[in-house]
Protein backbone atom coordinates (compact mmCIF):
# COMPACT_ATOMS: atom_id res chain seq x y z
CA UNK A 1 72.07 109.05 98.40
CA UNK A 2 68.69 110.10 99.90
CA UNK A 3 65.60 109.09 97.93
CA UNK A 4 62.43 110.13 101.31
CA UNK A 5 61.34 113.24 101.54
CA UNK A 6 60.49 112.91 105.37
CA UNK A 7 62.76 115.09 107.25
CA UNK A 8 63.24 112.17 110.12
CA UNK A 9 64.93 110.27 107.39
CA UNK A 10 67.51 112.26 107.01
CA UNK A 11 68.25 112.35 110.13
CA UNK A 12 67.06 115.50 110.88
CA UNK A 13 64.01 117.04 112.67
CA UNK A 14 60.74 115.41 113.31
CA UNK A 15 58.69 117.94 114.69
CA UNK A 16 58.33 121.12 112.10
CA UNK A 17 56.74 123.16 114.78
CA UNK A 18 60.14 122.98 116.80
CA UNK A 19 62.33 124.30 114.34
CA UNK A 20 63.20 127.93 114.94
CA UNK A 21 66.26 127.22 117.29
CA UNK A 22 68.08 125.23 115.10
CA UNK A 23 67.25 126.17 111.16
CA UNK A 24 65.62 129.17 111.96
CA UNK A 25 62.74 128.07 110.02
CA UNK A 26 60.28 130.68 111.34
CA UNK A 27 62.31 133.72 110.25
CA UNK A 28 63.13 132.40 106.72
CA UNK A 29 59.31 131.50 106.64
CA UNK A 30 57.87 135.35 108.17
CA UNK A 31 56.88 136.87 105.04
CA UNK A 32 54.92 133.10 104.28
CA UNK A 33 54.16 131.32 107.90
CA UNK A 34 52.52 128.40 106.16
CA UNK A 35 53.03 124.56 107.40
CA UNK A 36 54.56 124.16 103.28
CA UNK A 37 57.33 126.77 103.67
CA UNK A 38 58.21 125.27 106.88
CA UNK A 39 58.68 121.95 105.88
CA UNK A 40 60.47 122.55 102.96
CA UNK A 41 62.62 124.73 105.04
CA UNK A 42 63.33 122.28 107.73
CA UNK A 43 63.82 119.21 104.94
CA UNK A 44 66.50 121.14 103.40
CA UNK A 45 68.18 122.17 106.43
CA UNK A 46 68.29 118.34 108.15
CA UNK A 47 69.49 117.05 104.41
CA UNK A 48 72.45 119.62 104.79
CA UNK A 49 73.35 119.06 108.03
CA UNK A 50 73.42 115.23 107.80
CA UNK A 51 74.95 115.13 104.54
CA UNK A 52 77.77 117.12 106.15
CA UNK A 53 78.16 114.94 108.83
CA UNK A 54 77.70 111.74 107.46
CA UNK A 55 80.34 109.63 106.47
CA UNK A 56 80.76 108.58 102.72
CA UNK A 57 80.13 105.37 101.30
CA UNK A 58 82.85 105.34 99.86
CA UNK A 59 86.50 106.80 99.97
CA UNK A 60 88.35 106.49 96.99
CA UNK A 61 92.05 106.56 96.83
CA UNK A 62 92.38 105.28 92.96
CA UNK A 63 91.13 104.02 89.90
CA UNK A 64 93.29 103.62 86.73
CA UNK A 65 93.02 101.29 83.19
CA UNK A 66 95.75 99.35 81.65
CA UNK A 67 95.60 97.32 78.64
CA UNK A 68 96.15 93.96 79.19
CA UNK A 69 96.72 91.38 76.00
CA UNK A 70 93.59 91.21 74.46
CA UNK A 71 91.85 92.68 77.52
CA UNK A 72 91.43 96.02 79.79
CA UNK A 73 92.51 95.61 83.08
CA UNK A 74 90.81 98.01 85.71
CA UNK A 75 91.94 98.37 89.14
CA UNK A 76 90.87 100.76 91.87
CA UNK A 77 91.02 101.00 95.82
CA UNK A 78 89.26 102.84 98.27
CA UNK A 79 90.61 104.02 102.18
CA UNK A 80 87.42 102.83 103.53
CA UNK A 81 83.29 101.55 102.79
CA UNK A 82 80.42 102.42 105.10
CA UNK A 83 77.18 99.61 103.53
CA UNK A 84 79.43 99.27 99.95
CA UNK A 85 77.36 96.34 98.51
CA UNK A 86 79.60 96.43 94.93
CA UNK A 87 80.89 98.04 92.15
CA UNK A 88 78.97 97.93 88.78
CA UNK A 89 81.69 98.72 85.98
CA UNK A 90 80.25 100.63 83.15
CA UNK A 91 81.99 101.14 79.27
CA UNK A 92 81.24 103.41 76.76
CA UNK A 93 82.24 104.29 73.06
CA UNK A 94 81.93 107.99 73.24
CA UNK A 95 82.06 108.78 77.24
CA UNK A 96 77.94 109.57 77.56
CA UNK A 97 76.12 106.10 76.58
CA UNK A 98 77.18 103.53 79.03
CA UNK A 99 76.59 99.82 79.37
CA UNK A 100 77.16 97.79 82.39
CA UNK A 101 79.83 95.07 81.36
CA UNK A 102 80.51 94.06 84.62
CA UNK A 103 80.25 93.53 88.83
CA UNK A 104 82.47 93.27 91.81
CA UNK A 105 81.58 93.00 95.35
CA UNK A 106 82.09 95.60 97.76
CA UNK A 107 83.89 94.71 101.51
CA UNK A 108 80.68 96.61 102.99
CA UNK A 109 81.50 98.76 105.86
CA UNK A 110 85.37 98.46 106.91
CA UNK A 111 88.00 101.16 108.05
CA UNK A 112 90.90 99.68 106.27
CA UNK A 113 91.82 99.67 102.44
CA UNK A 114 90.45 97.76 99.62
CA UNK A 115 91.57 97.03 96.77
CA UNK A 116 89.87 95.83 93.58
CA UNK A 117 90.82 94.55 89.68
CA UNK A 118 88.74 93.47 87.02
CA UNK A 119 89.14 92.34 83.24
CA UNK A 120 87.00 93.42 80.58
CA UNK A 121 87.35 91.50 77.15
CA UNK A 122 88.59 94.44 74.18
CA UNK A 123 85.20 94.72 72.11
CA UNK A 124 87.81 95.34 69.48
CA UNK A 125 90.22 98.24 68.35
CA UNK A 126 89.37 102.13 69.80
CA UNK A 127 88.88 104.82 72.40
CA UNK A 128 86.73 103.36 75.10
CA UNK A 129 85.68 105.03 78.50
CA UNK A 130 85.22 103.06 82.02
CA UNK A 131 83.41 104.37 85.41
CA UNK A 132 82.76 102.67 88.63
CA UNK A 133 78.97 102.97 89.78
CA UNK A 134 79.14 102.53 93.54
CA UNK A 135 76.12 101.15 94.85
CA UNK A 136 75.04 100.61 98.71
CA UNK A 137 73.00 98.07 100.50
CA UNK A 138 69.82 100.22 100.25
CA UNK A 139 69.91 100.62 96.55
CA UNK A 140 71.63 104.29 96.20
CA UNK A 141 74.57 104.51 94.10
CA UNK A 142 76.96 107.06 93.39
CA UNK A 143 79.69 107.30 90.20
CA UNK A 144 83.38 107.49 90.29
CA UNK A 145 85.68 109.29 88.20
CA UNK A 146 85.96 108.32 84.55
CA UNK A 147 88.93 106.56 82.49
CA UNK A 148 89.30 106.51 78.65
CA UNK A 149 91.51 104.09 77.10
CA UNK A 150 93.35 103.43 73.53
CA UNK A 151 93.26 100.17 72.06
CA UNK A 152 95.39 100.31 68.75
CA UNK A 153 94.68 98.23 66.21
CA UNK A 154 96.57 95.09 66.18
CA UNK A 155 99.18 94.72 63.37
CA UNK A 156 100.49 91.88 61.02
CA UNK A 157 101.62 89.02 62.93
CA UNK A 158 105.45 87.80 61.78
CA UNK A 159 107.06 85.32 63.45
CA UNK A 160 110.52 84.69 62.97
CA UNK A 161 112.00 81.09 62.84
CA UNK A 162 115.93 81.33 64.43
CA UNK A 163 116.52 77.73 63.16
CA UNK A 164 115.07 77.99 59.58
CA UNK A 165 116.46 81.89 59.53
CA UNK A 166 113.28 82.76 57.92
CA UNK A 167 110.56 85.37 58.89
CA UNK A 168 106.66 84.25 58.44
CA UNK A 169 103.48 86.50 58.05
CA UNK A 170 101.46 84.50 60.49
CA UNK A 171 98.08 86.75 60.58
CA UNK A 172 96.77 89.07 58.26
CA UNK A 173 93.99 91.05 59.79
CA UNK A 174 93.15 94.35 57.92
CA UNK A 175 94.08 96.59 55.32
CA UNK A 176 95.89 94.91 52.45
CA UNK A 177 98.92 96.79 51.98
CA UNK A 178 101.88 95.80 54.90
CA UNK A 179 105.55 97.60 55.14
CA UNK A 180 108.08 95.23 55.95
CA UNK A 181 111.54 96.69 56.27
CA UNK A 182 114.61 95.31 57.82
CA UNK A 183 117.51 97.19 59.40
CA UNK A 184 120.84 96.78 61.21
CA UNK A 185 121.33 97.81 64.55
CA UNK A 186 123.48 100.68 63.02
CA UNK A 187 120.14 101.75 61.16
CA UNK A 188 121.42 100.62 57.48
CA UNK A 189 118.34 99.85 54.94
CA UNK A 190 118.62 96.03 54.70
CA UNK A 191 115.40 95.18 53.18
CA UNK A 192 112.08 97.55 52.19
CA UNK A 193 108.98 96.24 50.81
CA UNK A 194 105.07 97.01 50.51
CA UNK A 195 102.89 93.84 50.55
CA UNK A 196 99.64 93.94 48.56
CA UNK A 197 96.91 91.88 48.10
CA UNK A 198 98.64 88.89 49.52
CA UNK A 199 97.28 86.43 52.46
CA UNK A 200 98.84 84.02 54.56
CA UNK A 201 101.34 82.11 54.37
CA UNK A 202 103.80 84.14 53.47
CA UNK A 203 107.59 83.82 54.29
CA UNK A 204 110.68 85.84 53.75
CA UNK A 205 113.94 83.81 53.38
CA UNK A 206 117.10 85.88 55.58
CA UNK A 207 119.85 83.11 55.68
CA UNK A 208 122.00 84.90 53.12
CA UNK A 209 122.30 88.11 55.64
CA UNK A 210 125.58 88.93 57.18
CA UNK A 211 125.40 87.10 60.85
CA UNK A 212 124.55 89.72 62.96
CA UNK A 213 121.75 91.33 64.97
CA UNK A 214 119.10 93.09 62.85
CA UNK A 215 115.69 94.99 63.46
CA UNK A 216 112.32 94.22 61.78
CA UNK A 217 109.44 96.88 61.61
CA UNK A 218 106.27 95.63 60.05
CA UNK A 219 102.69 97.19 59.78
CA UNK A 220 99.77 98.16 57.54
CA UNK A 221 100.73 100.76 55.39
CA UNK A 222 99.44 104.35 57.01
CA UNK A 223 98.94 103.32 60.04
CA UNK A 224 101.28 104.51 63.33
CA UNK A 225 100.90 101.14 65.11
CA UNK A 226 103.70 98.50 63.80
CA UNK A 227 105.25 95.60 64.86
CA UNK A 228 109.25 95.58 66.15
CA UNK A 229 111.01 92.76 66.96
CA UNK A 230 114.98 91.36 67.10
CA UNK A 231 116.28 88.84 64.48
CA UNK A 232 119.87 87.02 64.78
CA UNK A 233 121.26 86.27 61.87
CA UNK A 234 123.76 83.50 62.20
């Protein structure tokens, strides 16, 4: 990123009366020979040709979002840095309005690859968006691509105790109405019922079941997310 608008700092030429040979500045500038159109002429042309040839602050190789637990875990790596101070991480709700929720040093100038993770607490349940802002010693910055990420919202939390044989609704956060249904591994309708307007503790006693291996599905009623998980019967 270039913020002077002095052709020397870009790299380019100093003297605007010496420009013909290489921008052909004069030509372009025939119909107008004033100093203005020349400079203008010979800033854009040095900007171009540096910006060509210059290397970039940054090579990127990847950048990808995984949930983590309660958390979003982003990790990214680049094939080289040329003055990479850091990374600022930015999140947003609907992909425009970003906040900064994070930073991670940069290796500064190096040939080889880097390679970079950071957590970022889930604000809660949602589509969220994440994008890098590179920044460089001298204060420019440049963005990455951007990520967008589901966070589903969590479901009833049953825990089953083996020893006891009985399944517990640990957690209740959210709508009122839970499915609970039981199956057997061959997909036979053991137990199906809709809780309502109930809290915690709640407990479902399974010890008369046939021993065997059965599955439990459990969620708020409507919703696709739902929680799955083994029971032994013995």
């Amino acid at each position: 990123m270039y913020k002077s608008a002095n052709v020397s700092d870009y790299g380019g030429i100093d003297d605007i009366n010496d420009i013909n040979g290489s921008c052909g500045c004069s030509t372009q500038c025939s119909a107008n020979p004033c100093s203005k159109c020349q400079q203008d002429c010979a800033l854009s042309c040095a900007a171009q040709n540096n910006l060509l040839n210059a290397p970039l602050p940054v090579e990127w190789l990847d950048f990808r979002a995984r949930l983590s637990g309660e958390k979003v875990r982003l990790e990214w790596a680049t094939a080289s840095e040329a003055q990479n101070r850091g990374f600022e991480i930015e999140r947003s709700p609907d992909g425009h309005a970003f906040e900064s929720v994070g930073w991670v040093a940069g290796r500064g100038t190096t040939p080889f690859p880097s390679f970079y993770e950071y957590e970022d607490p889930l604000p809660g349940a949602g589509r969220f968006y994440y994008r890098l802002k590179q920044v460089d010693y001298n204060g420019s910055f440049a963005y990455g691509s951007m990520l967008q990420i589901y966070a589903p919202e969590p479901g009833p939390d049953f825990v089953f105790d083996a020893e006891k044989q009985r399944l517990y609704l640990q957690q209740q956060n959210g709508p009122e109405r839970i499915f609970v249904r039981i199956q057997s591994i061959l997909g036979q309708q053991i137990y199906v019922r809709t809780l309502e307007g109930i809290s915690a503790p709640w407990s479902l006693d399974l010890s008369a079941l046939p021993a065997g291996t059965y599955l439990l599905r459990a969620g708020w009623e409507g919703r696709s997310t739902q929680q799955v998980k083994v029971i032994q019967i013995h």
